[in-house]
Protein backbone atom coordinates (compact mmCIF):
# COMPACT_ATOMS: atom_id res chain seq x y z
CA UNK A 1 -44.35 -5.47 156.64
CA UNK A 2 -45.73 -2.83 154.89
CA UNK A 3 -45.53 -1.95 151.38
CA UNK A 4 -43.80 1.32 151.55
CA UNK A 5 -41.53 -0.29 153.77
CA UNK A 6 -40.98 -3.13 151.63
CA UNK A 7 -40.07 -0.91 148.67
CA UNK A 8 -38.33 1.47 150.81
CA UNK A 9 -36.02 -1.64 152.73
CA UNK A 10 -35.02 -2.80 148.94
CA UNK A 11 -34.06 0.55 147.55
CA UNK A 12 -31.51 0.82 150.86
CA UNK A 13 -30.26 -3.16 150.41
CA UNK A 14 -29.76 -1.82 146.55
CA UNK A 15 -27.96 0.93 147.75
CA UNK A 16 -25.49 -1.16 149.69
CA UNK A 17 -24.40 -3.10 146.66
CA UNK A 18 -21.74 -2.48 144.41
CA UNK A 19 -22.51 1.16 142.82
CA UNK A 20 -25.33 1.28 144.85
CA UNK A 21 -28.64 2.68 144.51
CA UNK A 22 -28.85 6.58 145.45
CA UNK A 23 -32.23 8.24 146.59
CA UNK A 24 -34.10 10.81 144.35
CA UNK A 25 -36.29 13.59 144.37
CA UNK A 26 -40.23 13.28 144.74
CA UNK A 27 -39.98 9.47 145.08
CA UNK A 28 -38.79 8.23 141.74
CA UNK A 29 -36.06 5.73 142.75
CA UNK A 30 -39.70 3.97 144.65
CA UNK A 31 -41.29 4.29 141.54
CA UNK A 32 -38.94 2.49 139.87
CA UNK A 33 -38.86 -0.30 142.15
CA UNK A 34 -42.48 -0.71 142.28
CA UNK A 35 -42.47 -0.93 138.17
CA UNK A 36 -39.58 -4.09 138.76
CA UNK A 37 -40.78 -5.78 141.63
CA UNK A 38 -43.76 -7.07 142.89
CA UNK A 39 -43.99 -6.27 146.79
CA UNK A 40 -43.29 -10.02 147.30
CA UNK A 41 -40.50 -10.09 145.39
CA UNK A 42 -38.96 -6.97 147.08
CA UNK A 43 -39.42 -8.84 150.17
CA UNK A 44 -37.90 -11.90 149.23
CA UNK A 45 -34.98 -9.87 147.41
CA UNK A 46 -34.12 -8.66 151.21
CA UNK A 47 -33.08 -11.82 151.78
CA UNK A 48 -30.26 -11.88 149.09
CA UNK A 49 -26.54 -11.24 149.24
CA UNK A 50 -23.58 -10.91 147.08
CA UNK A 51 -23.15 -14.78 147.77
CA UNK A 52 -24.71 -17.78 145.84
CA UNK A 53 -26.89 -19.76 147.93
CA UNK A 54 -29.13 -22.47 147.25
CA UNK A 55 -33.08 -21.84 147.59
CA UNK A 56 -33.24 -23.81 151.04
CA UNK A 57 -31.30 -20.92 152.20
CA UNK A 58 -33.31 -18.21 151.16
CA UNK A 59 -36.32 -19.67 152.40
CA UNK A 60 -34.98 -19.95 155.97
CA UNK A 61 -34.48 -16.64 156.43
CA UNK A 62 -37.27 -15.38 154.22
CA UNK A 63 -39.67 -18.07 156.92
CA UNK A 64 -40.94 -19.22 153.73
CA UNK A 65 -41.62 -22.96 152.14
CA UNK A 66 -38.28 -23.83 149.85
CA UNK A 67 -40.89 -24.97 146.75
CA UNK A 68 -42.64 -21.42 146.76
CA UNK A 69 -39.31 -19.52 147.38
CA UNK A 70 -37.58 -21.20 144.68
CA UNK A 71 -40.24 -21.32 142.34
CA UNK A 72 -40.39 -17.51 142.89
CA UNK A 73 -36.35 -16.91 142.90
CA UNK A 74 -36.38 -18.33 139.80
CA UNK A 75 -39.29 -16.16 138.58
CA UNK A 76 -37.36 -13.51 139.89
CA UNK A 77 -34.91 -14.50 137.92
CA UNK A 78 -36.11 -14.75 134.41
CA UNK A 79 -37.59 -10.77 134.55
CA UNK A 80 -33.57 -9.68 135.36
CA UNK A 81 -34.24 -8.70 139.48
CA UNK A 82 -31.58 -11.39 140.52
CA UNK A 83 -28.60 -13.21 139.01
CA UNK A 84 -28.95 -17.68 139.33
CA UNK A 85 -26.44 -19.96 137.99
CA UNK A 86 -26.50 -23.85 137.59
CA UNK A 87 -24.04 -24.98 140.03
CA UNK A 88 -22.81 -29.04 139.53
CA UNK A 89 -27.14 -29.87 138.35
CA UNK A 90 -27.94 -26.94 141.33
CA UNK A 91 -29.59 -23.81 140.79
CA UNK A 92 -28.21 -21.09 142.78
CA UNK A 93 -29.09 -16.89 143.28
CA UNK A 94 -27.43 -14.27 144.55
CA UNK A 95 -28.68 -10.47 144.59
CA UNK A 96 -27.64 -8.45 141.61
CA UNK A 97 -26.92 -4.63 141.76
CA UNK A 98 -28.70 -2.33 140.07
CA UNK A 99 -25.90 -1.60 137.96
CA UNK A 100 -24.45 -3.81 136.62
CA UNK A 101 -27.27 -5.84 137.07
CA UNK A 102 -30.71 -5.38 137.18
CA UNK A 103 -30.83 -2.73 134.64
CA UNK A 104 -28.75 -4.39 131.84
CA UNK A 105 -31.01 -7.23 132.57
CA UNK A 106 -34.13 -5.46 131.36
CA UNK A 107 -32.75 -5.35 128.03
CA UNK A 108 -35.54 -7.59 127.01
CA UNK A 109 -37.92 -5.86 128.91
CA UNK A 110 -37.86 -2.61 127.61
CA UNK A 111 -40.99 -1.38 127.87
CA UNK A 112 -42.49 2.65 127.46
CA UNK A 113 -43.46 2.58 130.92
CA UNK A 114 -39.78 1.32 132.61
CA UNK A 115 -37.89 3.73 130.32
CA UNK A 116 -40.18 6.76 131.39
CA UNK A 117 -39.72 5.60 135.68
CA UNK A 118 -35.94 4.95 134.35
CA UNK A 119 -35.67 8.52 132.71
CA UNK A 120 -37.48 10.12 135.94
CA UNK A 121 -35.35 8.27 138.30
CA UNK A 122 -31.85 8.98 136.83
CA UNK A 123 -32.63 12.60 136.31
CA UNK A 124 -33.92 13.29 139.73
CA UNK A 125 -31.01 10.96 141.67
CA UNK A 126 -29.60 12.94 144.52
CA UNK A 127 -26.09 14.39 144.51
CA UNK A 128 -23.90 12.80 146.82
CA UNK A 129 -20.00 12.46 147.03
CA UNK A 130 -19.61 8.45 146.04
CA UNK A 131 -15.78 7.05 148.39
CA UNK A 132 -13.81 5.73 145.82
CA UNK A 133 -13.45 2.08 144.81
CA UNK A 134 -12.25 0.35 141.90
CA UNK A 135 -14.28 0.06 139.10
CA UNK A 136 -17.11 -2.23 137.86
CA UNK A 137 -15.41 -2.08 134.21
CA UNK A 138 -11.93 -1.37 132.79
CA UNK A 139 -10.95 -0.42 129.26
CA UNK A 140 -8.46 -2.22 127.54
CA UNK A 141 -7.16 -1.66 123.61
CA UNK A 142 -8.29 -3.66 120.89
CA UNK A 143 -5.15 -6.48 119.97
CA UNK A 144 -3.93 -4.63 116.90
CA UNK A 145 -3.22 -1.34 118.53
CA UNK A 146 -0.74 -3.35 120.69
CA UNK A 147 2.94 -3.21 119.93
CA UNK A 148 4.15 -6.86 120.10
CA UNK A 149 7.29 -5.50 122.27
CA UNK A 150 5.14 -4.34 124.88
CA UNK A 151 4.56 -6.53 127.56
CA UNK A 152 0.75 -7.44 127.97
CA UNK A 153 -0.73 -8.94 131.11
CA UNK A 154 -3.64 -11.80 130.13
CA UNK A 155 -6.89 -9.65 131.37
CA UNK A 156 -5.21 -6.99 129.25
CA UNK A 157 -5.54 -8.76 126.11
CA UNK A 158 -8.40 -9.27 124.80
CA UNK A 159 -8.00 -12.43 122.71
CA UNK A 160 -6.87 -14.25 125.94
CA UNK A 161 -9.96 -13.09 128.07
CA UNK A 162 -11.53 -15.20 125.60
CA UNK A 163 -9.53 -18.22 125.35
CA UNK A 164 -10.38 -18.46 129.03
CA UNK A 165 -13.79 -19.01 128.62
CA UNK A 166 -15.93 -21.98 126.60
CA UNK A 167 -19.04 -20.80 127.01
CA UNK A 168 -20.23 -17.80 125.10
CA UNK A 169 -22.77 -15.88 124.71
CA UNK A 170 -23.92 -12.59 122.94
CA UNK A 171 -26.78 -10.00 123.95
CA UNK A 172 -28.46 -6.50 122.43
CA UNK A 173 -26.52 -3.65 124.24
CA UNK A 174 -28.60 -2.37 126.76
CA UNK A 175 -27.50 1.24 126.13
CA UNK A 176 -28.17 1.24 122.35
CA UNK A 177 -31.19 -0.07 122.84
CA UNK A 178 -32.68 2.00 125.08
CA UNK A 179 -31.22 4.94 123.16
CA UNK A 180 -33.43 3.75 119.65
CA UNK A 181 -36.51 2.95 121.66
CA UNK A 182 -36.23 6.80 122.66
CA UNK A 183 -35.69 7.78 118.98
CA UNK A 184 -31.87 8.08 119.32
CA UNK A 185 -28.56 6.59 119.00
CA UNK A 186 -26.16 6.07 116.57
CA UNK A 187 -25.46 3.36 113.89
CA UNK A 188 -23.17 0.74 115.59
CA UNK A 189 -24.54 -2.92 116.11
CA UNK A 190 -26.93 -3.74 118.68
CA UNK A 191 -26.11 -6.95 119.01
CA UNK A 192 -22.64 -6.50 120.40
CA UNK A 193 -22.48 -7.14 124.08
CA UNK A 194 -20.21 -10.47 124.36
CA UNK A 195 -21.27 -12.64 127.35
CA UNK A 196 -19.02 -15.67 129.42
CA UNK A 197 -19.16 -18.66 131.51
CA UNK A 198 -21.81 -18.70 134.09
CA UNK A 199 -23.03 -15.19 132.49
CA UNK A 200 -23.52 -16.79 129.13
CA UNK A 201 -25.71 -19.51 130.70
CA UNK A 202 -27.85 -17.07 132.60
CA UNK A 203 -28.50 -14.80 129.28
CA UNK A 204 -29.60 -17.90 127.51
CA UNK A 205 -31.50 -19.91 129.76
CA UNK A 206 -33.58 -16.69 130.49
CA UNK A 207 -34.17 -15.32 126.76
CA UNK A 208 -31.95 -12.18 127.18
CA UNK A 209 -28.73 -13.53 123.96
CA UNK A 210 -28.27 -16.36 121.95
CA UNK A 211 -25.28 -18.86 122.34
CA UNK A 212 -22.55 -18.19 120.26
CA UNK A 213 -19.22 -19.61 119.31
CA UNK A 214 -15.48 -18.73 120.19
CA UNK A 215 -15.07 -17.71 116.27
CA UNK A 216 -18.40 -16.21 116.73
CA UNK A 217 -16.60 -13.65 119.44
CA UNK A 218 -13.98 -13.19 117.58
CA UNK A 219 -15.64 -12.15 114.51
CA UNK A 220 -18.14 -9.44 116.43
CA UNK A 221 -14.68 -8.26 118.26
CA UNK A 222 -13.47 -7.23 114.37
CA UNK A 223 -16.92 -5.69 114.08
CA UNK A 224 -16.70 -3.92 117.10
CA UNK A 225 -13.42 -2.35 115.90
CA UNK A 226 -14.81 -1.42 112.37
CA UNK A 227 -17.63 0.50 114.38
CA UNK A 228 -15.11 2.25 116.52
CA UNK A 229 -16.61 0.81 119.64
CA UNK A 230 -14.50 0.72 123.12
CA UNK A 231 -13.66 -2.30 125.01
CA UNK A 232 -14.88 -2.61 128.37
CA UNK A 233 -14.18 -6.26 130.33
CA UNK A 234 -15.54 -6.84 133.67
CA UNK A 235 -12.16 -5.88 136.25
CA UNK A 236 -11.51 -8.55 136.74
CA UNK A 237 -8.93 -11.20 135.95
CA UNK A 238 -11.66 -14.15 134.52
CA UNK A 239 -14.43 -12.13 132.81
CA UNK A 240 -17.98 -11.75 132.63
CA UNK A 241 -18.55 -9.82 129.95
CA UNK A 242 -17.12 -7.07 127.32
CA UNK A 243 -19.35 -4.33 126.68
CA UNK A 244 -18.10 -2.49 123.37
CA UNK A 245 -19.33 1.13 123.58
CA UNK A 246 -19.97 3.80 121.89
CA UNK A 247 -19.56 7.80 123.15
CA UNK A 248 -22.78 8.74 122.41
CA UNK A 249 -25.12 5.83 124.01
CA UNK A 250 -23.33 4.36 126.74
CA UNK A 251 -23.02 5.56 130.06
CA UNK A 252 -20.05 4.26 130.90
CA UNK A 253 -18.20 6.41 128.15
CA UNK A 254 -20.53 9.48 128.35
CA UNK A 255 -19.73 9.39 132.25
CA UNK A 256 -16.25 9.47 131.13
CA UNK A 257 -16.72 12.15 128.98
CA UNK A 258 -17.65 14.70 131.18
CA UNK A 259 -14.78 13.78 133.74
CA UNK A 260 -12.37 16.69 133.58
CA UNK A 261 -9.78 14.33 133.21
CA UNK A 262 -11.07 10.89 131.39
CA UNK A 263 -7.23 9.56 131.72
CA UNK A 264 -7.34 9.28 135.44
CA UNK A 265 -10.92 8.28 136.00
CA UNK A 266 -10.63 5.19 133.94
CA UNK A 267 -9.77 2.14 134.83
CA UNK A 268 -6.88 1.70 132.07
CA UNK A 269 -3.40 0.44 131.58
CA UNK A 270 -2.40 2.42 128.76
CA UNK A 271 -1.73 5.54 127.01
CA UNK A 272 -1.50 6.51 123.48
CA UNK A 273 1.65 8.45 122.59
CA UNK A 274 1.48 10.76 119.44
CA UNK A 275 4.31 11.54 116.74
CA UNK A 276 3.68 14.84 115.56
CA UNK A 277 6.97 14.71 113.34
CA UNK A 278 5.18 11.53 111.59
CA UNK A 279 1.76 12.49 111.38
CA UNK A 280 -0.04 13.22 108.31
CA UNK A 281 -3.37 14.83 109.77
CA UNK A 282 -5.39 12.37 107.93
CA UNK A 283 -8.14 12.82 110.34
CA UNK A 284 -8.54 9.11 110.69
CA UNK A 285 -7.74 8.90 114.54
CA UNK A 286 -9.86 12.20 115.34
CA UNK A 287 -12.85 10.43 114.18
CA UNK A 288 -12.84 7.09 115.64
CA UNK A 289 -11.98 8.72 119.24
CA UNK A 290 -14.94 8.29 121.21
CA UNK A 291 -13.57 10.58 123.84
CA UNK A 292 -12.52 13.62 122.04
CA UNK A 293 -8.62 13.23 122.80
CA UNK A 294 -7.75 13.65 119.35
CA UNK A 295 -8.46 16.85 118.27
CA UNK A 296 -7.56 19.44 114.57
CA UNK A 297 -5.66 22.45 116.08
CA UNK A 298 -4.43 24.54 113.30
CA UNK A 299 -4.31 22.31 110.31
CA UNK A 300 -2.63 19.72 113.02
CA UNK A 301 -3.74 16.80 115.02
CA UNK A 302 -3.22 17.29 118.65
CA UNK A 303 -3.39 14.55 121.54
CA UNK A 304 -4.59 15.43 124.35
CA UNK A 305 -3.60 13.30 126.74
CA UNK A 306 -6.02 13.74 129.75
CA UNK A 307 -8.34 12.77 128.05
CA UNK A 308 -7.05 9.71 126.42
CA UNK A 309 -8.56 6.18 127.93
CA UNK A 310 -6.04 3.72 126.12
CA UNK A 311 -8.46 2.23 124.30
CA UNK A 312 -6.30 2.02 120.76
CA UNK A 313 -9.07 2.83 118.44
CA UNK A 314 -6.34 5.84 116.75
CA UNK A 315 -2.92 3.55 116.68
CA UNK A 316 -4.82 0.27 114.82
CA UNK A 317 -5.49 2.93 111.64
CA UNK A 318 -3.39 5.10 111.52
CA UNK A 319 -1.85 4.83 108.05
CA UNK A 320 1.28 6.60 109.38
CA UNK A 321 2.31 5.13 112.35
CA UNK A 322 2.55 8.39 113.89
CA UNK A 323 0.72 6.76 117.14
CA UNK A 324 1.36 4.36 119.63
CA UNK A 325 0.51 2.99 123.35
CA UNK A 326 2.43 3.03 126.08
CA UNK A 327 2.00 1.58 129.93
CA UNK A 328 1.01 3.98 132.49
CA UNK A 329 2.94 4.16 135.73
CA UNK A 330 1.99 2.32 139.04
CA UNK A 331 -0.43 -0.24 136.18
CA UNK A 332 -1.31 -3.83 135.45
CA UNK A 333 -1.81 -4.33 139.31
CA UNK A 334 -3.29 -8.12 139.96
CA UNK A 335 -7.32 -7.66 139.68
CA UNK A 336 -9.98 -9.75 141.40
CA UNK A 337 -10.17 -13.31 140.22
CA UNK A 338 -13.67 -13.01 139.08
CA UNK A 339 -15.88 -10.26 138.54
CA UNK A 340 -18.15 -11.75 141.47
CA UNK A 341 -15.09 -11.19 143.65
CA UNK A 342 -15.04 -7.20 141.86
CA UNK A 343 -18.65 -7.22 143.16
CA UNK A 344 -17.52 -8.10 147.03
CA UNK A 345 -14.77 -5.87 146.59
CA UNK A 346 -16.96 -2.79 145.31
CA UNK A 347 -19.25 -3.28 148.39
CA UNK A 348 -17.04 -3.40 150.99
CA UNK A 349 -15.25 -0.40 150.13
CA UNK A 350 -18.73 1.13 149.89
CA UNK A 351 -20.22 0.17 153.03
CA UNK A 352 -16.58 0.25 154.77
CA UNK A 353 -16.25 4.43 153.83
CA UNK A 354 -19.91 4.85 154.80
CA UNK A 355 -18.98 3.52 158.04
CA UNK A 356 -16.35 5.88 158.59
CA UNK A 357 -18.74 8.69 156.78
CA UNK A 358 -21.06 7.74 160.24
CA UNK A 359 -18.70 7.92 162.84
């Protein structure tokens, strides 16, 4: 196979993954690829799916000797092109979307050159209408922003997503750090990306976060909330990970922002109601809302509420308890059981409307 073909095959198997992997102008989303992947790793990537398989496997259909494919999966690996997890003493891979994936597992590899092809690519990515699926990430509120008479599912609270786990790990945020090797950002912690289970093996074992402890979690959660930084879980019901974001460096929340309505694009079970009759206009809630919902309209504080994502960071300070949250309607449906099951999901809504797109 050719190399342009090679490159040009992964950047279409990308593109059927969860998210996917859209074309660009003038040839930067190739670019990209070529800076990631050598062309024998793109070819062996081909051979990947959303499933864990042993290396035997892979070789087979890549018509390659096991020792050389696995010794290169695992290469493969290690620079963040492919997810592996140890499997009862077996080492097992699966492809990895671009994002969340591949990208947030360059965070240790963030060199001048893959932030320029990364800069080029996402400003030259096609415009194309995306079917709907669920999301990748939901928001949920910080614990203390949660009235105790409200009922609470488990993957809504964010103390039990943790109990679930023993295995922890925790990782430099991928958007933060990309935004100070550029020269911007804000002041919230870098280290603050909180890794689980088979996740929390695969940071460690290939250099990108440091084992940590349950307390550990707990304590950076606090931090988190101190920062005014945004809870976002994996969807799913056992998570992967909780990325706490900021407005100004993550694109998960910066996408949000420039949704006309952030309320209904999110993936969130609550609401925050607001008291005007009780509120002080202390100001405290308009500056810890990352999304602008909180707003000084005349000497008052005004909630808007399309633009509210639930995420509590206004009700756990405000000295007046003039705010509160509240369920949406028609939320707290059951979520995938883990957030490789979001991933299957994700793709076969994808490839299931791009079906009907083509016929």
């Amino acid at each position: 196979m050719k190399v342009d073909e090679v490159y040009q095959r992964l950047a279409e198997h990308l593109d059927r993954l969860p998210d996917g992997f859209a074309p660009s102008e003038g040839g930067a989303d190739i670019r990209l690829l070529r800076r990631l992947f050598t062309p024998e790793e793109a070819e062996l990537a081909l051979q990947l799916t959303l499933d864990m398989e042993e290396p035997g496997a892979i070789a087979a259909r890549a018509h390659m000797p096991e020792e050389e494919a696995e010794e290169r999966l695992e290469e493969m690996a290690h620079k963040g092109l492919i997810f592996s997890a140890e499997v009862d003493g077996r080492v097992l891979y699966q492809a990895a979307p671009f994002v969340i994936g591949i990208y947030e597992f360059q965070v240790n590899r963030l060199s001048d050159g893959f932030l320029q092809d990364l800069g080029e690519y996402w400003s030259t990515v096609k415009e194309r209408e995306e079917p709907r699926t669920i999301g990748q990430l939901r928001t949920i509120p910080i614990n203390e922003s949660i009235d105790t008479r409200l009922e609470v599912l488990p993957y809504e609270n964010v103390y039990a997503l943790v109990e679930a786990h023993d295995k922890f790990a925790v990782a430099p945020c991928i958007c933060r750090s990309r935004a100070k090797k550029l020269g911007r950002g804000c002041d919230a912690p870098i280290e603050s990306c909180l890794i689980f289970g088979d996740w929390a093996d695969y940071y460690v074992r290939t250099g990108r976060g440091r084992r940590i402890t349950k307390d550990e979690v707990k304590e950076l959660l606090v931090k988190a909330d101190e920062a005014n930084l945004v809870l976002n879980p994996t969807n799913s019901m056992l998570v992967a990970a909780i990325c706490c974001c900021c407005g100004c460096c993550c694109g998960i929340l910066r996408g949000l922002k420039y949704a006309p309505k952030p309320s209904e694009a999110v993936a969130s079970s609550f609401i925050a109601e607001h008291d005007e009759s009780m509120c002080t206009s202390c100001m405290r809630c308009v500056e810890r809302c990352q999304m602008e919902a909180m707003t000084l309209d005349a000497g008052s504080v005004k909630l808007n509420k399309d633009r509210c994502i639930g995420c509590g960071l206004c009700v756990s300070t405000c000295p007046a308890g003039a705010l509160r949250l509240t369920r949406k309607p028609n939320r707290g449906e059951r979520l995938p059981e883990t957030f490789f099951d979001t991933w299957r999901v994700i793709a076969k809504q994808r490839n299931a409307a791009h079906l009907n797109e083509g016929s």
